[in-house]
N, C-alpha and C. Protein backbone atom coordinates (compact mmCIF):
# COMPACT_ATOMS: atom_id res chain seq x y z
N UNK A 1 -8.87 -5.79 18.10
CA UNK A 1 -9.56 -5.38 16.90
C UNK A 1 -10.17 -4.01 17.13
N UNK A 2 -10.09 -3.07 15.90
CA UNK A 2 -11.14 -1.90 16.17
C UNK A 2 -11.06 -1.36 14.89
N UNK A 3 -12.26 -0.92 14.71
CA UNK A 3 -12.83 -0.55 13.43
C UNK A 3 -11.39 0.97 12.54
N UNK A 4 -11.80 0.98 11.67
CA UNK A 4 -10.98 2.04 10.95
C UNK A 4 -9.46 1.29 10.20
N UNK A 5 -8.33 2.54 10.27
CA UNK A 5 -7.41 1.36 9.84
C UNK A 5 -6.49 1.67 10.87
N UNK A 6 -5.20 0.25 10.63
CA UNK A 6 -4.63 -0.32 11.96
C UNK A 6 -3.46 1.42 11.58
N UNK A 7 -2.75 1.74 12.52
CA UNK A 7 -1.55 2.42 12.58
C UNK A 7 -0.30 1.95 13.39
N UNK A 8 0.85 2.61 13.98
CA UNK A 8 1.51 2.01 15.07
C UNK A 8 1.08 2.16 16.35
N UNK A 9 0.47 3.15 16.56
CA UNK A 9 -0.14 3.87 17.96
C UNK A 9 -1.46 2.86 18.40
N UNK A 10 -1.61 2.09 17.48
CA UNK A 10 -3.10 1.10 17.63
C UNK A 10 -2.44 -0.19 18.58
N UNK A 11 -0.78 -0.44 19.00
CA UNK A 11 -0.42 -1.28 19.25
C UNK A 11 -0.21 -1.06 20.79
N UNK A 12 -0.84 0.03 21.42
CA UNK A 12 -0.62 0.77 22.68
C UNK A 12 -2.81 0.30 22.94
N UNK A 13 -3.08 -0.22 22.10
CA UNK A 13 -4.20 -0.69 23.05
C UNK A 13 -4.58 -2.23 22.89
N UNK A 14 -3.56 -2.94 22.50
CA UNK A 14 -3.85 -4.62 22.77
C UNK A 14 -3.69 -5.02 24.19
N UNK A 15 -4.02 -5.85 24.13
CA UNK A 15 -4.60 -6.69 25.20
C UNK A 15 -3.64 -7.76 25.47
N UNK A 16 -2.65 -7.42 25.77
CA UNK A 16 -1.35 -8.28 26.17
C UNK A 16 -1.49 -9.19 27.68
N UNK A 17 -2.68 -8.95 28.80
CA UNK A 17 -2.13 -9.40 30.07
C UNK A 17 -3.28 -10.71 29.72
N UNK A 18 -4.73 -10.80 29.42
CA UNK A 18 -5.36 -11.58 28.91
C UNK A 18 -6.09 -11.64 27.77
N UNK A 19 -5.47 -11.94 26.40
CA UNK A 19 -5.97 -12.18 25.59
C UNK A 19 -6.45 -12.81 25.29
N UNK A 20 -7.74 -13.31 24.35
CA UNK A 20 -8.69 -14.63 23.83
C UNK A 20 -7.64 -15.04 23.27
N UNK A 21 -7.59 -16.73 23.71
CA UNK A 21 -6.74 -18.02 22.42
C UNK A 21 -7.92 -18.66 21.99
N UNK A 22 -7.96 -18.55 20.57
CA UNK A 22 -8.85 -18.76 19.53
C UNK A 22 -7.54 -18.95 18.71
N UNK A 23 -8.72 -20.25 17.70
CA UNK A 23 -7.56 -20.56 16.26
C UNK A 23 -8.38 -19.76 15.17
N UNK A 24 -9.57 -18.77 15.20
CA UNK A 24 -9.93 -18.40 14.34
C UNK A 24 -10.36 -17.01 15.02
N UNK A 25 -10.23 -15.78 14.43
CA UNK A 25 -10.59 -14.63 14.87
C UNK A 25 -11.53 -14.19 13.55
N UNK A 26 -12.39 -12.83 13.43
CA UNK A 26 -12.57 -12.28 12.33
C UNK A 26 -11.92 -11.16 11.99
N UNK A 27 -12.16 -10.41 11.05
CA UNK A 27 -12.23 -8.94 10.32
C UNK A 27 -13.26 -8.89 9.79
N UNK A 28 -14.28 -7.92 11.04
CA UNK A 28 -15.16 -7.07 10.13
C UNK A 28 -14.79 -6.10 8.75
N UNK A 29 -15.91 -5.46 7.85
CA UNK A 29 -15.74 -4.88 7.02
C UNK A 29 -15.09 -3.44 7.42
N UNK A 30 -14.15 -2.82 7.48
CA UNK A 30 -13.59 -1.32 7.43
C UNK A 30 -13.23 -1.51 8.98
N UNK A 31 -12.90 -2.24 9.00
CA UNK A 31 -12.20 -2.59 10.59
C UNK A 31 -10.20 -3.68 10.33
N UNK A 32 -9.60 -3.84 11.82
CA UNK A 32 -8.60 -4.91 11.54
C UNK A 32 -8.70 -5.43 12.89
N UNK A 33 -7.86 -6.57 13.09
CA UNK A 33 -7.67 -7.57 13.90
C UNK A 33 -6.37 -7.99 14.04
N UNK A 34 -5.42 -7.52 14.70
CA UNK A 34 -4.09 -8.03 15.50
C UNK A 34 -3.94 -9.68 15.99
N UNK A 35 -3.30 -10.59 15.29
CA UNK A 35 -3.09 -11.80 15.80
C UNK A 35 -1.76 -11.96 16.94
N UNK A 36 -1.99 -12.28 17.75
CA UNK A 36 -0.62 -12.71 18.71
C UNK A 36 -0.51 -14.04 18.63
N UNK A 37 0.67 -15.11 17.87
CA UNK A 37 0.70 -16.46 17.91
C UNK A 37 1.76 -16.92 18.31
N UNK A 38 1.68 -17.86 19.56
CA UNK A 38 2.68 -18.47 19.77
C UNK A 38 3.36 -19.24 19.05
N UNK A 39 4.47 -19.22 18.32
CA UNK A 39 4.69 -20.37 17.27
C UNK A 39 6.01 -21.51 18.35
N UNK A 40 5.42 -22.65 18.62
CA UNK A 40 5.93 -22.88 19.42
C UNK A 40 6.75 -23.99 18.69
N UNK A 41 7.28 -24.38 17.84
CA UNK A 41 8.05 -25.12 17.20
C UNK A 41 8.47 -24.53 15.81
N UNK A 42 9.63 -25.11 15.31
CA UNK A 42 10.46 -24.88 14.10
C UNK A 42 9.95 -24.94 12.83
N UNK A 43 10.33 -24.71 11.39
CA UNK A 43 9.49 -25.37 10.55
C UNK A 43 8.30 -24.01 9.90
N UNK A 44 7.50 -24.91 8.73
CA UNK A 44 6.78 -23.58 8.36
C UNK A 44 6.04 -23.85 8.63
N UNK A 45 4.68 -22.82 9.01
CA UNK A 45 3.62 -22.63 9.20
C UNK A 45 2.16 -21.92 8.46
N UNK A 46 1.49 -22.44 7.71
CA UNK A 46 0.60 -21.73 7.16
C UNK A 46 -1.05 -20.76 8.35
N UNK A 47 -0.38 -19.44 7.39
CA UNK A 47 -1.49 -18.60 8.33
C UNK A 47 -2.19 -18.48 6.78
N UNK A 48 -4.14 -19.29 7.00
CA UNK A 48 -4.95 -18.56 6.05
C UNK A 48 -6.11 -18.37 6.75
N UNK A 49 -6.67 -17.94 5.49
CA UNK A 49 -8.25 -17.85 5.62
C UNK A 49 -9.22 -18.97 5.28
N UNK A 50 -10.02 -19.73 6.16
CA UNK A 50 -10.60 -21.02 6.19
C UNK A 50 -11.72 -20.77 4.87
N UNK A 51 -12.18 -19.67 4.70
CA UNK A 51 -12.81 -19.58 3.46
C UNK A 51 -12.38 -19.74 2.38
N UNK A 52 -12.53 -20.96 1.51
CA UNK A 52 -11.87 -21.64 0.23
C UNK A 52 -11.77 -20.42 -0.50
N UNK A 53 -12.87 -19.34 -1.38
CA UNK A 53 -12.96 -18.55 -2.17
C UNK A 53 -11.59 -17.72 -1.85
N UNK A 54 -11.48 -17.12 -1.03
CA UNK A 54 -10.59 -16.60 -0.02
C UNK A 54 -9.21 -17.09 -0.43
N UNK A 55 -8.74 -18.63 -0.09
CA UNK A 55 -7.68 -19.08 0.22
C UNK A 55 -7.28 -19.41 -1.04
N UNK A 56 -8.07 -19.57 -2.26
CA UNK A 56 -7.84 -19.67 -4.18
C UNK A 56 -7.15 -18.31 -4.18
N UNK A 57 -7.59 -17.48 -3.70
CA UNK A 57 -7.42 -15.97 -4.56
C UNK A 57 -6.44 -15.50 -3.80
N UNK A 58 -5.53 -16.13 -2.76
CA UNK A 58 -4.37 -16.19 -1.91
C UNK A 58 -4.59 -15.63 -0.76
N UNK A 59 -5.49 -15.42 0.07
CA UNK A 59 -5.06 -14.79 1.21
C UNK A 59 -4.93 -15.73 2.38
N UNK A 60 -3.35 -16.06 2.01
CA UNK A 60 -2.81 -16.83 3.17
C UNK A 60 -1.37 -16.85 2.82
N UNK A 61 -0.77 -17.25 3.59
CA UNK A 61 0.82 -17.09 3.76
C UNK A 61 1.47 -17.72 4.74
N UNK A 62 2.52 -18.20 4.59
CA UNK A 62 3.56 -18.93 5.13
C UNK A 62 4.84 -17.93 5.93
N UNK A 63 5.06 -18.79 7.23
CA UNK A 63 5.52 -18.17 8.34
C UNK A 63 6.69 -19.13 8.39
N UNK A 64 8.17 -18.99 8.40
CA UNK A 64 9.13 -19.95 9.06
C UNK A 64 9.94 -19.55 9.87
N UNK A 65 9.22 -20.47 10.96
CA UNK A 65 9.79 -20.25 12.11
C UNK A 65 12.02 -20.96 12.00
N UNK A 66 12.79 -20.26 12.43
CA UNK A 66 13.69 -20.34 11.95
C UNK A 66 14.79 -21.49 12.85
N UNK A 67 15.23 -22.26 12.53
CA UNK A 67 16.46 -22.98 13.02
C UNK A 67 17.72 -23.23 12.63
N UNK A 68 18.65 -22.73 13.31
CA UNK A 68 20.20 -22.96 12.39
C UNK A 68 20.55 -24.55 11.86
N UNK A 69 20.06 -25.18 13.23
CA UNK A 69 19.91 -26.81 12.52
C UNK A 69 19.06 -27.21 11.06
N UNK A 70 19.80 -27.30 10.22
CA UNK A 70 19.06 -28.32 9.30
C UNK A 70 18.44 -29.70 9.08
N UNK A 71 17.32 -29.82 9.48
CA UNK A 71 16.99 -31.24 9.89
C UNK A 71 15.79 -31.68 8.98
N UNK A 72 15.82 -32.83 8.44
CA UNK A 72 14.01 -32.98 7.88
C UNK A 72 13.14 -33.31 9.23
N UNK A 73 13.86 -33.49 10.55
CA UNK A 73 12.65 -33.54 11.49
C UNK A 73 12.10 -32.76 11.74
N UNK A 74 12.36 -31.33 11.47
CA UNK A 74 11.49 -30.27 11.60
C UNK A 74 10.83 -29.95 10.04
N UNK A 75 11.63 -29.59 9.83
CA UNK A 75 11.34 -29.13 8.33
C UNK A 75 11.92 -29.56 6.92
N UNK A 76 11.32 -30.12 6.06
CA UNK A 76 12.07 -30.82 4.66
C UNK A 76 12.28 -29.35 3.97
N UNK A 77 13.65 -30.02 3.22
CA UNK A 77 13.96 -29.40 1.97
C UNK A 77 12.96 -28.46 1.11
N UNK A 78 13.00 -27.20 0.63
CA UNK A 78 12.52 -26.34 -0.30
C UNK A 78 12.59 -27.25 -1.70
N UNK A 79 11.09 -27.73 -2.19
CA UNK A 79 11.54 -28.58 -3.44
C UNK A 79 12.31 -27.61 -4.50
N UNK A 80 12.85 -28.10 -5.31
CA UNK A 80 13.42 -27.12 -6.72
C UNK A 80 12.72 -26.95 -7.60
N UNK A 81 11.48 -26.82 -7.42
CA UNK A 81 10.21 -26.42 -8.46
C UNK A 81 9.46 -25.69 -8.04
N UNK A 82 9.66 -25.41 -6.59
CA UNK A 82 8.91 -24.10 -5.83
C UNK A 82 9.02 -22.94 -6.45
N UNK A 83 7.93 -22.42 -6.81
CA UNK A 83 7.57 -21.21 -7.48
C UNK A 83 7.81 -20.01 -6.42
N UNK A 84 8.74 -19.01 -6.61
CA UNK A 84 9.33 -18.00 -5.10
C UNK A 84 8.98 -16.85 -6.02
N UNK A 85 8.42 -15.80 -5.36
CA UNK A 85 8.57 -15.10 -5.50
C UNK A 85 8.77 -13.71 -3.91
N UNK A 86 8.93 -12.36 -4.87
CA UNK A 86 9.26 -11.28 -3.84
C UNK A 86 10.83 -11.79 -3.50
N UNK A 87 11.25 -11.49 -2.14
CA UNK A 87 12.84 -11.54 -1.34
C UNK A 87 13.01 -12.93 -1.46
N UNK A 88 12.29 -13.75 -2.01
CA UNK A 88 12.54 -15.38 -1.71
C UNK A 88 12.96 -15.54 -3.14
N UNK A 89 13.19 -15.06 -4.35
CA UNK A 89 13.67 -15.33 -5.75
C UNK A 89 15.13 -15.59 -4.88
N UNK A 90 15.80 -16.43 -5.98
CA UNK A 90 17.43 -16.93 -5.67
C UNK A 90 18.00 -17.20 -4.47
N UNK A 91 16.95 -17.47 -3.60
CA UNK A 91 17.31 -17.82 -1.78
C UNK A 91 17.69 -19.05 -2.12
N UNK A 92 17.18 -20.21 -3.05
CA UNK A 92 17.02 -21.76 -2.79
C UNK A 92 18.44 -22.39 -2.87
């Protein structure tokens, strides 16, 4: 994390040899915060913000982690009423 805004050159000072594992980090105000997550299984994953007000007004998002296998043991079917939008219109 460091105050201002993130660029690419900001990725030449993380903390790759020991980083904090925390399931919750912050963002101060006029600052950012770099997540590194292991996603260690298949299937989707929701990344939000634990603050309800927050998580109404969307800031959170879905991660799928990818498998050529189609299985419901990892992951079920995309219902056909899922509302897609952006690169995900006409994927289903």
């Amino acid at each position: 994390m460091d105050s201002g805004i993130w660029t690419p050159d900001s990725r030449k000072e993380y903390n790759l040899a020991d980083a904090v594992s925390r399931c919750t980090t912050q963002v101060y105000p006029r600052s950012w915060t770099a997540i590194y997550m292991a996603l260690d299984n298949v299937g989707m994953w929701n990344i939000r913000s634990e603050f309800w007000a927050r998580q109404y007004l969307g800031q959170q998002f879905y991660m799928r982690v990818y498998s050529p296998v189609e299985s419901p043991r990892d992951e079920y079917p995309l219902p056909k009423n899922a509302l897609l939008c952006g690169r995900a219109v006409g994927r289903t």
